[in-house]
Every structure is written in structure tokens, then in C-alpha cells.
N, C-alpha and C. Protein backbone atom coordinates (compact mmCIF):
# COMPACT_ATOMS: atom_id res chain seq x y z
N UNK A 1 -9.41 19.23 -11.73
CA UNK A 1 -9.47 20.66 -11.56
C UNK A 1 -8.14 21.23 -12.06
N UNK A 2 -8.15 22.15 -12.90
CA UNK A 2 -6.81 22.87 -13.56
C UNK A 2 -6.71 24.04 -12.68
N UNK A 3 -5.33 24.82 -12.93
CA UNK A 3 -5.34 26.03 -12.09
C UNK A 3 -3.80 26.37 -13.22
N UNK A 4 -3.95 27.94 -13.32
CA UNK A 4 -2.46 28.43 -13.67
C UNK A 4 -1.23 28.73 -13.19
N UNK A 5 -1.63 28.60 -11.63
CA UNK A 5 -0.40 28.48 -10.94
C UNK A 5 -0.71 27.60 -9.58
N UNK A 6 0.69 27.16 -8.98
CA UNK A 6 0.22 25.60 -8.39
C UNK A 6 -0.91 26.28 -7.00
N UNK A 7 -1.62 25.37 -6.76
CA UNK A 7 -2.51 25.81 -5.90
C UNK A 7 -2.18 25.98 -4.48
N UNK A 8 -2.83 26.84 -3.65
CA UNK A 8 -2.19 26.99 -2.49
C UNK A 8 -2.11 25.42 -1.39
N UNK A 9 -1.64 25.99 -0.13
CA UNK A 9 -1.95 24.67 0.76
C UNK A 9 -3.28 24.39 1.20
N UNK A 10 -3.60 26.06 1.56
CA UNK A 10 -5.92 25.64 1.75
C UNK A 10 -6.57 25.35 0.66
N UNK A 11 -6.29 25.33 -0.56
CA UNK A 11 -7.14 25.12 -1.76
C UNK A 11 -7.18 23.32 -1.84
N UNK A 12 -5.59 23.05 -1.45
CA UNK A 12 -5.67 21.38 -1.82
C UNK A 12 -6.42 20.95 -0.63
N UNK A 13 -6.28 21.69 0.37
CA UNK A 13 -7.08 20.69 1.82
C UNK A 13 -8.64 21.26 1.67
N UNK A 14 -8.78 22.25 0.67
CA UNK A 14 -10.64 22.74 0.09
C UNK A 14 -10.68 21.47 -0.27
N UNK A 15 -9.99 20.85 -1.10
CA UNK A 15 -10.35 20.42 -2.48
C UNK A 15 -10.34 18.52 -1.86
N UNK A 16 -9.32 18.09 -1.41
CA UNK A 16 -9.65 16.93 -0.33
C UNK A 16 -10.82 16.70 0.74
N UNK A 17 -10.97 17.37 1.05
CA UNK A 17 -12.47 17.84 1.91
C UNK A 17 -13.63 17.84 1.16
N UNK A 18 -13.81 18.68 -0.38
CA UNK A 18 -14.61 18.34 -0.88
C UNK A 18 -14.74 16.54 -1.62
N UNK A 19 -13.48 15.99 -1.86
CA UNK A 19 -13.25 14.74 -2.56
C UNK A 19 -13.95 13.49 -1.48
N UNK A 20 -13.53 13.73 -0.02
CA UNK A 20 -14.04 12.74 0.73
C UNK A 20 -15.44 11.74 0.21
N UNK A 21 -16.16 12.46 -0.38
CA UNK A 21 -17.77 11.48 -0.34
C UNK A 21 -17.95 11.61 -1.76
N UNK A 22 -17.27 11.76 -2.89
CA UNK A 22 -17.18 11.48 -3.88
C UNK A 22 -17.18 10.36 -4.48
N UNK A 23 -18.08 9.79 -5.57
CA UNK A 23 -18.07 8.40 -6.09
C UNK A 23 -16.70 8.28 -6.82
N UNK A 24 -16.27 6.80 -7.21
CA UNK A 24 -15.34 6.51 -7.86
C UNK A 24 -16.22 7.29 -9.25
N UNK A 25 -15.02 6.96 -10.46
CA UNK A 25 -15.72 7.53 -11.57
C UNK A 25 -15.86 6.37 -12.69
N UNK A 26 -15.74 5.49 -12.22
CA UNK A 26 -15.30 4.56 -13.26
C UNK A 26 -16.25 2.94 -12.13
N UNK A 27 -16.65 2.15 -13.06
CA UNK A 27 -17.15 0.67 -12.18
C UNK A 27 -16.06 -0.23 -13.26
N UNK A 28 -16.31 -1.87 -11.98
CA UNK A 28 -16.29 -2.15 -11.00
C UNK A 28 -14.67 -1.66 -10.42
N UNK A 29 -14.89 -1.89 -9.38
CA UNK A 29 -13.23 -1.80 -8.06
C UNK A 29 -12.41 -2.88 -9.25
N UNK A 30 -11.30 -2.73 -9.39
CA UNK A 30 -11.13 -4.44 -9.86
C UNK A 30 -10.39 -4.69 -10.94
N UNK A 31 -10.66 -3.60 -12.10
CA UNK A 31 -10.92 -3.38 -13.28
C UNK A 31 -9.64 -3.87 -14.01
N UNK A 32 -8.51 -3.78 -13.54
CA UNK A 32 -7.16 -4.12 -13.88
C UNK A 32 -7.08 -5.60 -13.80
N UNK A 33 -8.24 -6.55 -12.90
CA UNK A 33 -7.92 -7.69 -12.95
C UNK A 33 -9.58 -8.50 -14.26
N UNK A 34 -10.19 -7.85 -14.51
CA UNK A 34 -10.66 -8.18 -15.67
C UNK A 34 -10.29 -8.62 -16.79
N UNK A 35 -10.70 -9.66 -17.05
CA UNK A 35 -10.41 -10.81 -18.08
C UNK A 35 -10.34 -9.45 -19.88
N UNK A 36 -11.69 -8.78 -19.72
CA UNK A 36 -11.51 -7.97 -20.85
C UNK A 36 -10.64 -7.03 -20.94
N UNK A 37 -9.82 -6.05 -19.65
CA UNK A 37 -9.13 -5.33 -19.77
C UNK A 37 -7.48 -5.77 -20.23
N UNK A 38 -7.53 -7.02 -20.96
CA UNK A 38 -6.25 -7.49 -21.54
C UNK A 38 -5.96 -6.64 -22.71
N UNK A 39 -4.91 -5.94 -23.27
CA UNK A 39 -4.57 -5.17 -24.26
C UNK A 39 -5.12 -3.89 -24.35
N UNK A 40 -5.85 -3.59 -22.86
CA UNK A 40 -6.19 -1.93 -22.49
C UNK A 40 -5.56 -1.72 -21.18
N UNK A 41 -4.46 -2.64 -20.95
CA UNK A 41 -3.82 -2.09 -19.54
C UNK A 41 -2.47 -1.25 -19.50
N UNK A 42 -1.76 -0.59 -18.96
CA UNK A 42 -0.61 -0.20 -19.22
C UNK A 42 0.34 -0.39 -18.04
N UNK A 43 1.34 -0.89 -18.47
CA UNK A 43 2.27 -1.79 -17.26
C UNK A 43 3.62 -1.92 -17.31
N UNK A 44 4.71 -1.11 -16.04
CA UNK A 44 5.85 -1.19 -16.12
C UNK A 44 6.45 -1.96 -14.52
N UNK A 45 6.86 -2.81 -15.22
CA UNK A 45 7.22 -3.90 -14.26
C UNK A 45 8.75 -3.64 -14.36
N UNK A 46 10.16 -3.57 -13.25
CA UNK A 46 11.30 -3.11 -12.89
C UNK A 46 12.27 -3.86 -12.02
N UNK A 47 12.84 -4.57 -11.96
CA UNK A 47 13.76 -4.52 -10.63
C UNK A 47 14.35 -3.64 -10.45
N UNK A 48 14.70 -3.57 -9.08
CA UNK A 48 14.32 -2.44 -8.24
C UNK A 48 15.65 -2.80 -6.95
N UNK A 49 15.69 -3.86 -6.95
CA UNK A 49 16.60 -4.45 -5.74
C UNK A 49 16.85 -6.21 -5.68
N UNK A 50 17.61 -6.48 -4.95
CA UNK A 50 17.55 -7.92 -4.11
C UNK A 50 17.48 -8.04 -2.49
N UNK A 51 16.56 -9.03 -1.98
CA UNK A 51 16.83 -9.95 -0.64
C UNK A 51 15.47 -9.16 -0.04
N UNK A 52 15.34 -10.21 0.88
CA UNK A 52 14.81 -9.21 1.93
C UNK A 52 14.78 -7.68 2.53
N UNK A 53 15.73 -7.61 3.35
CA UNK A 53 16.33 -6.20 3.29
C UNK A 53 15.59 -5.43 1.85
N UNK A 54 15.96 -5.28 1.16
CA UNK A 54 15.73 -4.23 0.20
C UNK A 54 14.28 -4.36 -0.20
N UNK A 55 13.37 -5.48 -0.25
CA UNK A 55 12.29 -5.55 -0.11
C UNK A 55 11.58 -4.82 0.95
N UNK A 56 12.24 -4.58 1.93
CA UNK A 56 11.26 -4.16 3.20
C UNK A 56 11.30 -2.78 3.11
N UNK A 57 12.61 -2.18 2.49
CA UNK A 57 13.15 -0.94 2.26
C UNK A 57 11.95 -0.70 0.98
N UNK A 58 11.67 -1.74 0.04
CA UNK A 58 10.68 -0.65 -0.87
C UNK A 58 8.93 -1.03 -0.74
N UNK A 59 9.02 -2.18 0.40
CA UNK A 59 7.54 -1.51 1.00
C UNK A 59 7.56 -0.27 1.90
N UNK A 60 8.73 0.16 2.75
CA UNK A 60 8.53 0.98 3.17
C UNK A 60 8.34 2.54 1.81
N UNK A 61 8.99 2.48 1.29
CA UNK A 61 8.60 3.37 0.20
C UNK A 61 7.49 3.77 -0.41
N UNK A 62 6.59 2.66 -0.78
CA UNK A 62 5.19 2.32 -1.04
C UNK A 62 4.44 3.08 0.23
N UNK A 63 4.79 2.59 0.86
CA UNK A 63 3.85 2.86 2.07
C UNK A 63 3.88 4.40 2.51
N UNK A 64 5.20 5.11 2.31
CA UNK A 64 5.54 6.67 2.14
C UNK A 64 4.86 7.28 1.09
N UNK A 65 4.28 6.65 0.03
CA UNK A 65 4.45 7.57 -1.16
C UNK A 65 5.26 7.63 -2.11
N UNK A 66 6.73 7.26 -1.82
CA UNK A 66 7.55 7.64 -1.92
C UNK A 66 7.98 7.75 -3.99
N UNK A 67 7.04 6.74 -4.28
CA UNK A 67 6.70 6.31 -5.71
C UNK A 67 6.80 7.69 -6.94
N UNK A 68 6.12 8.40 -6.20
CA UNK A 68 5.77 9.82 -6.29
C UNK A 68 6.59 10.86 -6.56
N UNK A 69 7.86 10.75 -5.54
CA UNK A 69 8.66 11.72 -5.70
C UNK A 69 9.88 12.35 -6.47
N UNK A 70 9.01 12.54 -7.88
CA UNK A 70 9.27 12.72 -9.22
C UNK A 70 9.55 14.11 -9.25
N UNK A 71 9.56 14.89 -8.89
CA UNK A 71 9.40 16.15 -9.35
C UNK A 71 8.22 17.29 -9.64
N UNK A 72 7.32 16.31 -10.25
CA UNK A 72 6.50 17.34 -11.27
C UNK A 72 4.89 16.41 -10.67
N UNK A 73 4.81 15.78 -9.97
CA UNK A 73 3.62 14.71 -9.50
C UNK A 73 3.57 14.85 -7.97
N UNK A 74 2.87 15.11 -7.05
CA UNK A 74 2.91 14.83 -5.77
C UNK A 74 1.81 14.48 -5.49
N UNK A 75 1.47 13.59 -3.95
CA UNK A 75 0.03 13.38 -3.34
C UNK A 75 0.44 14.05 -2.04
N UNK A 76 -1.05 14.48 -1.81
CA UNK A 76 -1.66 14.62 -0.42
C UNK A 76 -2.78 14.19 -0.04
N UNK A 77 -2.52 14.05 1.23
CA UNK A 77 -1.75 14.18 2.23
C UNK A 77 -0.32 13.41 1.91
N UNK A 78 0.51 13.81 2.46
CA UNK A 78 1.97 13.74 2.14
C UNK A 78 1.87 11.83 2.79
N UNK A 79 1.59 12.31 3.82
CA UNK A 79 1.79 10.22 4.10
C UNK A 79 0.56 9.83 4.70
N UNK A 80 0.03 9.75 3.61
CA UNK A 80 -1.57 9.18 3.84
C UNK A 80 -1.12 7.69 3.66
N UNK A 81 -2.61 7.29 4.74
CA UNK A 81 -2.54 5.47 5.14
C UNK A 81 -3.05 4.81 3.60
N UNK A 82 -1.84 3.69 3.45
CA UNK A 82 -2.65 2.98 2.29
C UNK A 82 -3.23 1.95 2.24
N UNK A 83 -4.88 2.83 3.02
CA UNK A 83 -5.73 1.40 2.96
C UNK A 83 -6.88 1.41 2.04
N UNK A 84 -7.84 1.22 2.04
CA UNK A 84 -9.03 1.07 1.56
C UNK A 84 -9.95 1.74 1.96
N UNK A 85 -10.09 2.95 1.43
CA UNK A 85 -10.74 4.29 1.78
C UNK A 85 -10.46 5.82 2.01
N UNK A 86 -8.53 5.28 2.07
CA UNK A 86 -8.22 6.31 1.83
C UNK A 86 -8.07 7.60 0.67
N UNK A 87 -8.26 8.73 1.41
CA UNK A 87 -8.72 9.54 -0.32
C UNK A 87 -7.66 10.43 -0.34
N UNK A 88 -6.48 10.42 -1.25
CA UNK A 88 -5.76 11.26 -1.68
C UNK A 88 -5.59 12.21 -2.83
N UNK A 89 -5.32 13.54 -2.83
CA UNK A 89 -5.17 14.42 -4.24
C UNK A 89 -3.99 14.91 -4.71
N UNK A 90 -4.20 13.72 -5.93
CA UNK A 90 -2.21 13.96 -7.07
C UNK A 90 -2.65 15.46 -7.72
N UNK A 91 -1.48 15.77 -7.30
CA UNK A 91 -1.17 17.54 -7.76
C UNK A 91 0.05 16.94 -9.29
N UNK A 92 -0.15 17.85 -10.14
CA UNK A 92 0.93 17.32 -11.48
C UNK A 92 0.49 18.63 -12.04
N UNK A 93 2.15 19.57 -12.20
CA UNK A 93 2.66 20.35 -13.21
C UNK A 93 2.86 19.55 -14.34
N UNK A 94 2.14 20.36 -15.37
CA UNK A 94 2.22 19.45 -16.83
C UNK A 94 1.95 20.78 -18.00
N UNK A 95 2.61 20.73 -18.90
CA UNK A 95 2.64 21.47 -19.84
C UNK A 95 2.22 23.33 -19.40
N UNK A 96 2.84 23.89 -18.51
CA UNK A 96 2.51 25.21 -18.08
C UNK A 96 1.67 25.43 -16.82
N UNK A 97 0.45 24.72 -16.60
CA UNK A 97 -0.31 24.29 -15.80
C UNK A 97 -0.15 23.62 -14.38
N UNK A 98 -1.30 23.47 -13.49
CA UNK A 98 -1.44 22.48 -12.62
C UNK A 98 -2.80 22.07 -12.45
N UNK A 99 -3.03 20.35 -12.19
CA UNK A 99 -4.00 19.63 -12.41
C UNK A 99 -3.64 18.93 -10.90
N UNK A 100 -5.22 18.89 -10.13
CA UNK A 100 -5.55 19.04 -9.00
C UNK A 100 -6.55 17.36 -9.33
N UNK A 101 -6.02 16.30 -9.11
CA UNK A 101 -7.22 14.98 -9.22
C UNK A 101 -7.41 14.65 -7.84
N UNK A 102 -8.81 13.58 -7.86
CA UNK A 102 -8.67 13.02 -6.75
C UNK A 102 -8.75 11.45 -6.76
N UNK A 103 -8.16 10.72 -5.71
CA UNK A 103 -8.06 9.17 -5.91
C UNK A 103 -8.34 8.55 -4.46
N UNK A 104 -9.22 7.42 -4.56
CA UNK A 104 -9.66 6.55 -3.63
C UNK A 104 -8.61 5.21 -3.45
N UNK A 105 -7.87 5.42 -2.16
CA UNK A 105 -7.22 3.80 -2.25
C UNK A 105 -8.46 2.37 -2.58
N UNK A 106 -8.31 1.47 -3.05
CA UNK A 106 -9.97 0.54 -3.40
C UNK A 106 -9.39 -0.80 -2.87
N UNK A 107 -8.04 -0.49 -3.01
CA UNK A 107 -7.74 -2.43 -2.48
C UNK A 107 -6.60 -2.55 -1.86
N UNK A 108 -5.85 -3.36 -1.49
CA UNK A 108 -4.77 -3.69 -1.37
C UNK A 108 -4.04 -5.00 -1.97
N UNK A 109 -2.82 -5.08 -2.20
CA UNK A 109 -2.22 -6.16 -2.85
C UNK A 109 -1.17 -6.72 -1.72
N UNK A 110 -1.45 -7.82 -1.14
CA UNK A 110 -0.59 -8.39 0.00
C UNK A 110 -0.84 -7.76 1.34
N UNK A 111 0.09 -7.31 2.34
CA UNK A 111 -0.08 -6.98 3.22
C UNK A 111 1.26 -6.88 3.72
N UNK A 112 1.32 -5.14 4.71
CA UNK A 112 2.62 -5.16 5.70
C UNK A 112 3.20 -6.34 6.44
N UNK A 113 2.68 -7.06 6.67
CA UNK A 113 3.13 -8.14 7.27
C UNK A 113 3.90 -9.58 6.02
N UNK A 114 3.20 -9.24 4.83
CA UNK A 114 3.59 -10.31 3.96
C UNK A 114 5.66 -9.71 3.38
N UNK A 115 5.98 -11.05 2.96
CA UNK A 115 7.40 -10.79 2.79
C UNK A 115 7.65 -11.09 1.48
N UNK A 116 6.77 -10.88 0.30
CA UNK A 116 6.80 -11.12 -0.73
C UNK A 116 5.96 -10.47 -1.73
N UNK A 117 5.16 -9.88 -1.08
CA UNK A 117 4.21 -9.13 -2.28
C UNK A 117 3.46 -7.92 -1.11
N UNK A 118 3.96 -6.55 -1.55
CA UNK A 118 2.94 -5.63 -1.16
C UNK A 118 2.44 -4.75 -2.31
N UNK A 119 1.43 -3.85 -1.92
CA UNK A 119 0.65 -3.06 -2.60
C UNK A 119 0.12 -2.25 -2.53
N UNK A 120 -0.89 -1.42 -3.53
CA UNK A 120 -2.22 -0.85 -3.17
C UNK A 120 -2.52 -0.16 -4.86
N UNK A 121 -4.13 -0.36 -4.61
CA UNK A 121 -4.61 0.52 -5.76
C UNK A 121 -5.68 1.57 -5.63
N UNK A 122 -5.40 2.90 -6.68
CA UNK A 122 -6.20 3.81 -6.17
C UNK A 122 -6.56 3.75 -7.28
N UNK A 123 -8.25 3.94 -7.18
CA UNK A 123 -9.11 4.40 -8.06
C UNK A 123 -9.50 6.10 -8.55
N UNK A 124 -9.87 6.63 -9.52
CA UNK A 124 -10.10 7.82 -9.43
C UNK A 124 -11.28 8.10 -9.50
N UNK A 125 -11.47 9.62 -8.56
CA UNK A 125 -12.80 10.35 -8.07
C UNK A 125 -13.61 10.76 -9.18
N UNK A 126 -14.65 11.49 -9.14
CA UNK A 126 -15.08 12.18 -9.95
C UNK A 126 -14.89 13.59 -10.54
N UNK A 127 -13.91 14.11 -9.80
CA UNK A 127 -13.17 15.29 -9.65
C UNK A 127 -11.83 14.95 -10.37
N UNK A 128 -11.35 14.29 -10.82
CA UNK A 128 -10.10 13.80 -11.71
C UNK A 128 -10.30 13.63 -13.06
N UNK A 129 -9.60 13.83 -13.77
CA UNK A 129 -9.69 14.25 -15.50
C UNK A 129 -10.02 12.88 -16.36
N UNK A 130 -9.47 11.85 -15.79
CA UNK A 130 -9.38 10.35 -16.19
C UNK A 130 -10.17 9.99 -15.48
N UNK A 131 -10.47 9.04 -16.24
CA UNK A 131 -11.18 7.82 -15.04
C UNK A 131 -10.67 6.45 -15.07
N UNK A 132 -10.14 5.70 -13.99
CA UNK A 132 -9.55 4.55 -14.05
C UNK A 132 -9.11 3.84 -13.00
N UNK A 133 -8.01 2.94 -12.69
CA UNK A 133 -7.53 2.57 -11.71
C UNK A 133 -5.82 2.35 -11.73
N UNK A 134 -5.04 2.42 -10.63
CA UNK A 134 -3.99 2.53 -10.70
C UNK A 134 -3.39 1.48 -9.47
N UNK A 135 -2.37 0.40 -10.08
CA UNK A 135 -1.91 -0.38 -8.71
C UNK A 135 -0.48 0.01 -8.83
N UNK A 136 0.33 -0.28 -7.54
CA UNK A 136 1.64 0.29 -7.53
C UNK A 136 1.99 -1.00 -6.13
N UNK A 137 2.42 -1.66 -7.15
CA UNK A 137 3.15 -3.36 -6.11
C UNK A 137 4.59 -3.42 -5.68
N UNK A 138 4.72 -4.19 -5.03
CA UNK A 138 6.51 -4.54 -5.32
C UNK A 138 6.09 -6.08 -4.58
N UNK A 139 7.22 -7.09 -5.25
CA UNK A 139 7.25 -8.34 -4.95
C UNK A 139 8.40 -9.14 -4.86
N UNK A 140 9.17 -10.04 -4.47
CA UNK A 140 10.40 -11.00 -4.45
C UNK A 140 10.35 -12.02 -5.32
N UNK A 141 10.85 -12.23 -5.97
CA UNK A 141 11.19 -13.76 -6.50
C UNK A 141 11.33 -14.66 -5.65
N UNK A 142 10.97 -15.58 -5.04
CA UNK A 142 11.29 -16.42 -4.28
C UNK A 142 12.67 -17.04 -4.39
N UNK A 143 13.08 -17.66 -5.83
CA UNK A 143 14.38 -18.39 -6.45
C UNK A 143 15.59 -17.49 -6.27
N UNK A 144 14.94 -15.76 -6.93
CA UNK A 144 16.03 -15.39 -7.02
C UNK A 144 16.10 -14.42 -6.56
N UNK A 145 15.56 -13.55 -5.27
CA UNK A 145 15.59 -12.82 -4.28
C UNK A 145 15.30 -11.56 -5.31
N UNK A 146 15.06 -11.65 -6.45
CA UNK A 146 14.71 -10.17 -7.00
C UNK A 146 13.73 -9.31 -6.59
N UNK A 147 14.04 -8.16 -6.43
CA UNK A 147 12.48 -7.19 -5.85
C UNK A 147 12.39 -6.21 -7.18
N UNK A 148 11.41 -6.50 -7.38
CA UNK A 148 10.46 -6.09 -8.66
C UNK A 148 9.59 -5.03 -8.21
N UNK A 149 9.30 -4.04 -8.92
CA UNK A 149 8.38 -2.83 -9.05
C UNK A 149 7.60 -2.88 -10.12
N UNK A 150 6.00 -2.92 -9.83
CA UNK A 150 4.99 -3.13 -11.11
C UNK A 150 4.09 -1.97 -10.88
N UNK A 151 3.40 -1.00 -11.89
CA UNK A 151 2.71 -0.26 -12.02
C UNK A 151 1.62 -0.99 -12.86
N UNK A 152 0.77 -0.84 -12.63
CA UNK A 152 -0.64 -1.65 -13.73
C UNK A 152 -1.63 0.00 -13.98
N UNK A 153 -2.25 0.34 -15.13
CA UNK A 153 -2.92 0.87 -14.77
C UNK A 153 -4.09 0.92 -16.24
N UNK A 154 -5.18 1.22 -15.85
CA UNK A 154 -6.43 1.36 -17.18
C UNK A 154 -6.68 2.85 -17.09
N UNK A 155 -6.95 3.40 -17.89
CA UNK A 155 -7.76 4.89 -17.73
C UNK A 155 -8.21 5.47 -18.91
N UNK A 156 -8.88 6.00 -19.15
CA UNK A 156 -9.64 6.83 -20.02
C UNK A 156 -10.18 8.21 -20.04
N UNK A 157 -9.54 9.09 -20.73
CA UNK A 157 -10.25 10.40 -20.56
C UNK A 157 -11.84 10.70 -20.00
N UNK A 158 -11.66 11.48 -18.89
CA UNK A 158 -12.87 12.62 -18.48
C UNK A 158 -13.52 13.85 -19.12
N UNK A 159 -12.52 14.75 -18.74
CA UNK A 159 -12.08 16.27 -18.36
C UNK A 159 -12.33 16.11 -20.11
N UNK A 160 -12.63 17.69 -20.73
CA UNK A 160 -12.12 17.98 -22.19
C UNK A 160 -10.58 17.84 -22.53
N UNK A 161 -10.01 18.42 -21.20
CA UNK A 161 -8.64 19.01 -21.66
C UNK A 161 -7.93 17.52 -21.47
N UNK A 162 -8.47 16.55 -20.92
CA UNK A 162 -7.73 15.12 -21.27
C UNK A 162 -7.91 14.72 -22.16
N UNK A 163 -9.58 14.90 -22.98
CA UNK A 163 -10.24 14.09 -24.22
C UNK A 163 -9.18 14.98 -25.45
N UNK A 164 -9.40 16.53 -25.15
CA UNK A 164 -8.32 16.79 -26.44
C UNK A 164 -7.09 16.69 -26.43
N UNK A 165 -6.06 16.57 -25.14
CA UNK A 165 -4.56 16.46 -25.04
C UNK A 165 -4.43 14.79 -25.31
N UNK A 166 -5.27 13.91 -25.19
CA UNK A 166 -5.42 12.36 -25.36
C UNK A 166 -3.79 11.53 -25.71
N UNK A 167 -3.42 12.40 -27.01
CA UNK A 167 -1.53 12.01 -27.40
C UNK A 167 -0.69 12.36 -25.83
N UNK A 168 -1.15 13.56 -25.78
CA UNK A 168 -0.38 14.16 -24.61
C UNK A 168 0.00 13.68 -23.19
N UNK A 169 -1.67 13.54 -22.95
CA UNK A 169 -1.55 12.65 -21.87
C UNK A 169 -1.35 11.11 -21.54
N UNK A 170 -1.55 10.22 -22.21
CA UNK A 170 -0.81 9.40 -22.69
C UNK A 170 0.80 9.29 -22.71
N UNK A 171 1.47 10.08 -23.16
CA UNK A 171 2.77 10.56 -23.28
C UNK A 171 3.52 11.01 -21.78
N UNK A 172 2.58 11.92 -20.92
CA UNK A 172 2.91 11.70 -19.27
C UNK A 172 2.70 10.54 -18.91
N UNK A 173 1.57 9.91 -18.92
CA UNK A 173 1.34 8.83 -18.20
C UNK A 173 2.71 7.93 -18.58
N UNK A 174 3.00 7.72 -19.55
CA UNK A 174 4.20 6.95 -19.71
C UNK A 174 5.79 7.10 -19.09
N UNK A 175 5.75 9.15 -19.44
CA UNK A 175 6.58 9.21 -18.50
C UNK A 175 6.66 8.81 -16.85
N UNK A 176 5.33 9.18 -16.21
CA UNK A 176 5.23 9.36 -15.21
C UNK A 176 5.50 7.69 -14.54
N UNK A 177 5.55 6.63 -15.22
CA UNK A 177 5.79 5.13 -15.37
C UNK A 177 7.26 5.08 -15.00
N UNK A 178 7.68 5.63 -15.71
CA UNK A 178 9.28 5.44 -16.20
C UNK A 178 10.11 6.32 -14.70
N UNK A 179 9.68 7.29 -14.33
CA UNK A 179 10.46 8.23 -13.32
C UNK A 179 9.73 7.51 -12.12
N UNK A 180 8.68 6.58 -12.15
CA UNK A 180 8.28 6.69 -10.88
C UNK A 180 8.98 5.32 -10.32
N UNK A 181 9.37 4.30 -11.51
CA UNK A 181 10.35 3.29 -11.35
C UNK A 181 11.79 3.34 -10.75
N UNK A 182 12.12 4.96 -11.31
CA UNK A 182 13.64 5.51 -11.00
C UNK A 182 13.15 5.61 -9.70
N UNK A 183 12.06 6.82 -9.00
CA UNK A 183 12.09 6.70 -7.54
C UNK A 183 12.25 5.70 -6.67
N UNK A 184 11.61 4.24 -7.35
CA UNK A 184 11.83 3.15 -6.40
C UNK A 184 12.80 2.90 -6.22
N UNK A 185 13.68 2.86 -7.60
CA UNK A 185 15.20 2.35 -7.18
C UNK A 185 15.94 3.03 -6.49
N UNK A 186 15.13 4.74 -6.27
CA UNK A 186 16.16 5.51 -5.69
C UNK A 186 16.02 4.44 -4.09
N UNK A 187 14.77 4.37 -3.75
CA UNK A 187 14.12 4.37 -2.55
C UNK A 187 15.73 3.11 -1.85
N UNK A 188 15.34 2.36 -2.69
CA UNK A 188 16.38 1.36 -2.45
C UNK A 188 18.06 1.42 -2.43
N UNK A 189 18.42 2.76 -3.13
CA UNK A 189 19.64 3.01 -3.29
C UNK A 189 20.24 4.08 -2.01
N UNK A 190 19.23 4.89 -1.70
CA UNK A 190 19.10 5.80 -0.89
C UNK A 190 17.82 5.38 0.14
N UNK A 191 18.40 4.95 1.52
CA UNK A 191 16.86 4.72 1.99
C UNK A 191 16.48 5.70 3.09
């Protein structure tokens, strides 16, 4: 959903309310771990930190959102649970505009309790311009206490205004890779 100026606070909680019982837009759940989606994935993998400690510091981040807090990209609900079913809507100022999507958490990668690999991936609604899936991990090296930040994601234009901006959007998505890596490290630098 586009709008020319950013949308109010009842329009996004209209617009989440309507997203709840919405199909994914895209089959199967998964899609990033498909044998065929090799050389259609897009992926920025980061260190981010060392040890424990700073690991726990950027699951807690993950688990905030905190990935997000770029500037020009936000979700709501502000600290929605990241489990499997949860339905959140990324708000993104982009070229003059604002674009209103919606996304289904579909899986998880590890678990709060694990000390080496957490996660989650959200799929997108039918109400979102793309259609695809998106994971957002962090993990340790075992050897060498590194904490790593990985974004994975597949997608493909919906909306017209994605099918004709296609260079464009592409070109965010990449940014939006690159700043959302800086947030982690902020997460870790600043906790």
C-alpha cells in the first residue's frame, strides 16, 4: 500500500488488523533453503561482535527489532514477538513516498535459549509489493568467538510500482542490507 505522506498511527493499526488472515504471497515457507533458489538469493553476512556477551547483546537486538532502526524502514508493532505467526507491517520512506507492507514471521532459526545461532524469518503478505522471504540470524564461531550477522533474502516484484521501479528497488533492498548490518553493530556497540 503506497501513501504520500507517512501514514497515521490508526491507518497502520487499520492496516495490521486487516493483514492478520492474509495468505503469504509467495509458496513454499522455506524458500531460502531450496536447493533451486541458489543464485536467486541475496545475502549479507557481517561481524558484528565477539564472545558470548555480545552475542546475547545481538540476540537481544533481533528480538527488539532492533535490525530495523535505520532511519527510513520501521516495523510494527514496535516489539512484536518473533515467533511463528507473528504479523508485522514494515513502513519505508523511499523515493518521496511511503510504502505500508505486510509480513508473517514463518520460522525460526535456533532459539532464545540456544548460545550460538538465533533467528527468524518473515514471509510477505499479500498486501506487500514483493513477494518473498526474509531471514535475519546472528551466530558464534565456536573457534573464534566471532558473532556474525546474516540477512538471506529471495523476492520478486508484486505491486506495478515494484515491477516498474525493479532497478530501484533492488538498489534499496541492497541498501537496506548494508544499514541494517550497521544497526547490528550499533546494537553491540551501544547496547
Amino acid at each position: 500500500m503506497f501513501f504520500a505522506r507517512r501514514p497515521s498511527a490508526d491507518a497502520i493499526d487499520r492496516f495490521l488488523r486487516d493483514s492478520r488472515d492474509l495468505p503469504l504471497s509467495y509458496q513454499p515457507v522455506g524458500i531460502l533453503d531450496l536447493e533451486t533458489t541458489r543464485g536467486n538469493v541475496d545475502e549479507l553476512t557481517v561481524a558484528i561482535g565477539r564472545g558470548p556477551a555480545e552475542f546475547a547483546r545481538a540476540r537481544a537486538g533481533l528480538i527488539a527489532w532492533r535490525q530495523f532502526e535505520i532511519g527510513w524502514v520501521e516495523t510494527y508493532p514496535r516489539n512484536a514477538p518473533v515467533v511463528a505467526g507473528t504479523v508485522v507491517a514494515v513502513l519505508i520512506r523511499h523515493l518521496g513516498f511511503w510504502s505500508l507492507n505486510g509480513c508473517r514471521v514463518v520460522y525460526e532459526a535456533g532459539s532464545p535459549a540456544d548460545g550460538t545461532r538465533f533467528g527468524y524469518a518473515y514471509g510477505t503478505l499479500t498486501n506487500h509489493a514483493e513477494a518473498g522471504e526474509e531471514l535475519f540470524e546472528i551466530f558464534i564461531d565456536p573457534a573464534t568467538e566471532i558473532v556474525s550477522y546474516r540477512i538471506r533474502a529471495r523476492s520478486w516484484p508484486r505491486a506495478t510500482l515494484a515491477k516498474l521501479g525493479q532497478p530501484i528497488v533492488r538498489a534499496l533492498q541492497a541498501r537496506f542490507r548494508a544499514e541494517s548490518a550497521r544497526a547490528m553493530q550499533s546494537v553491540i556497540a551501544n547496547p
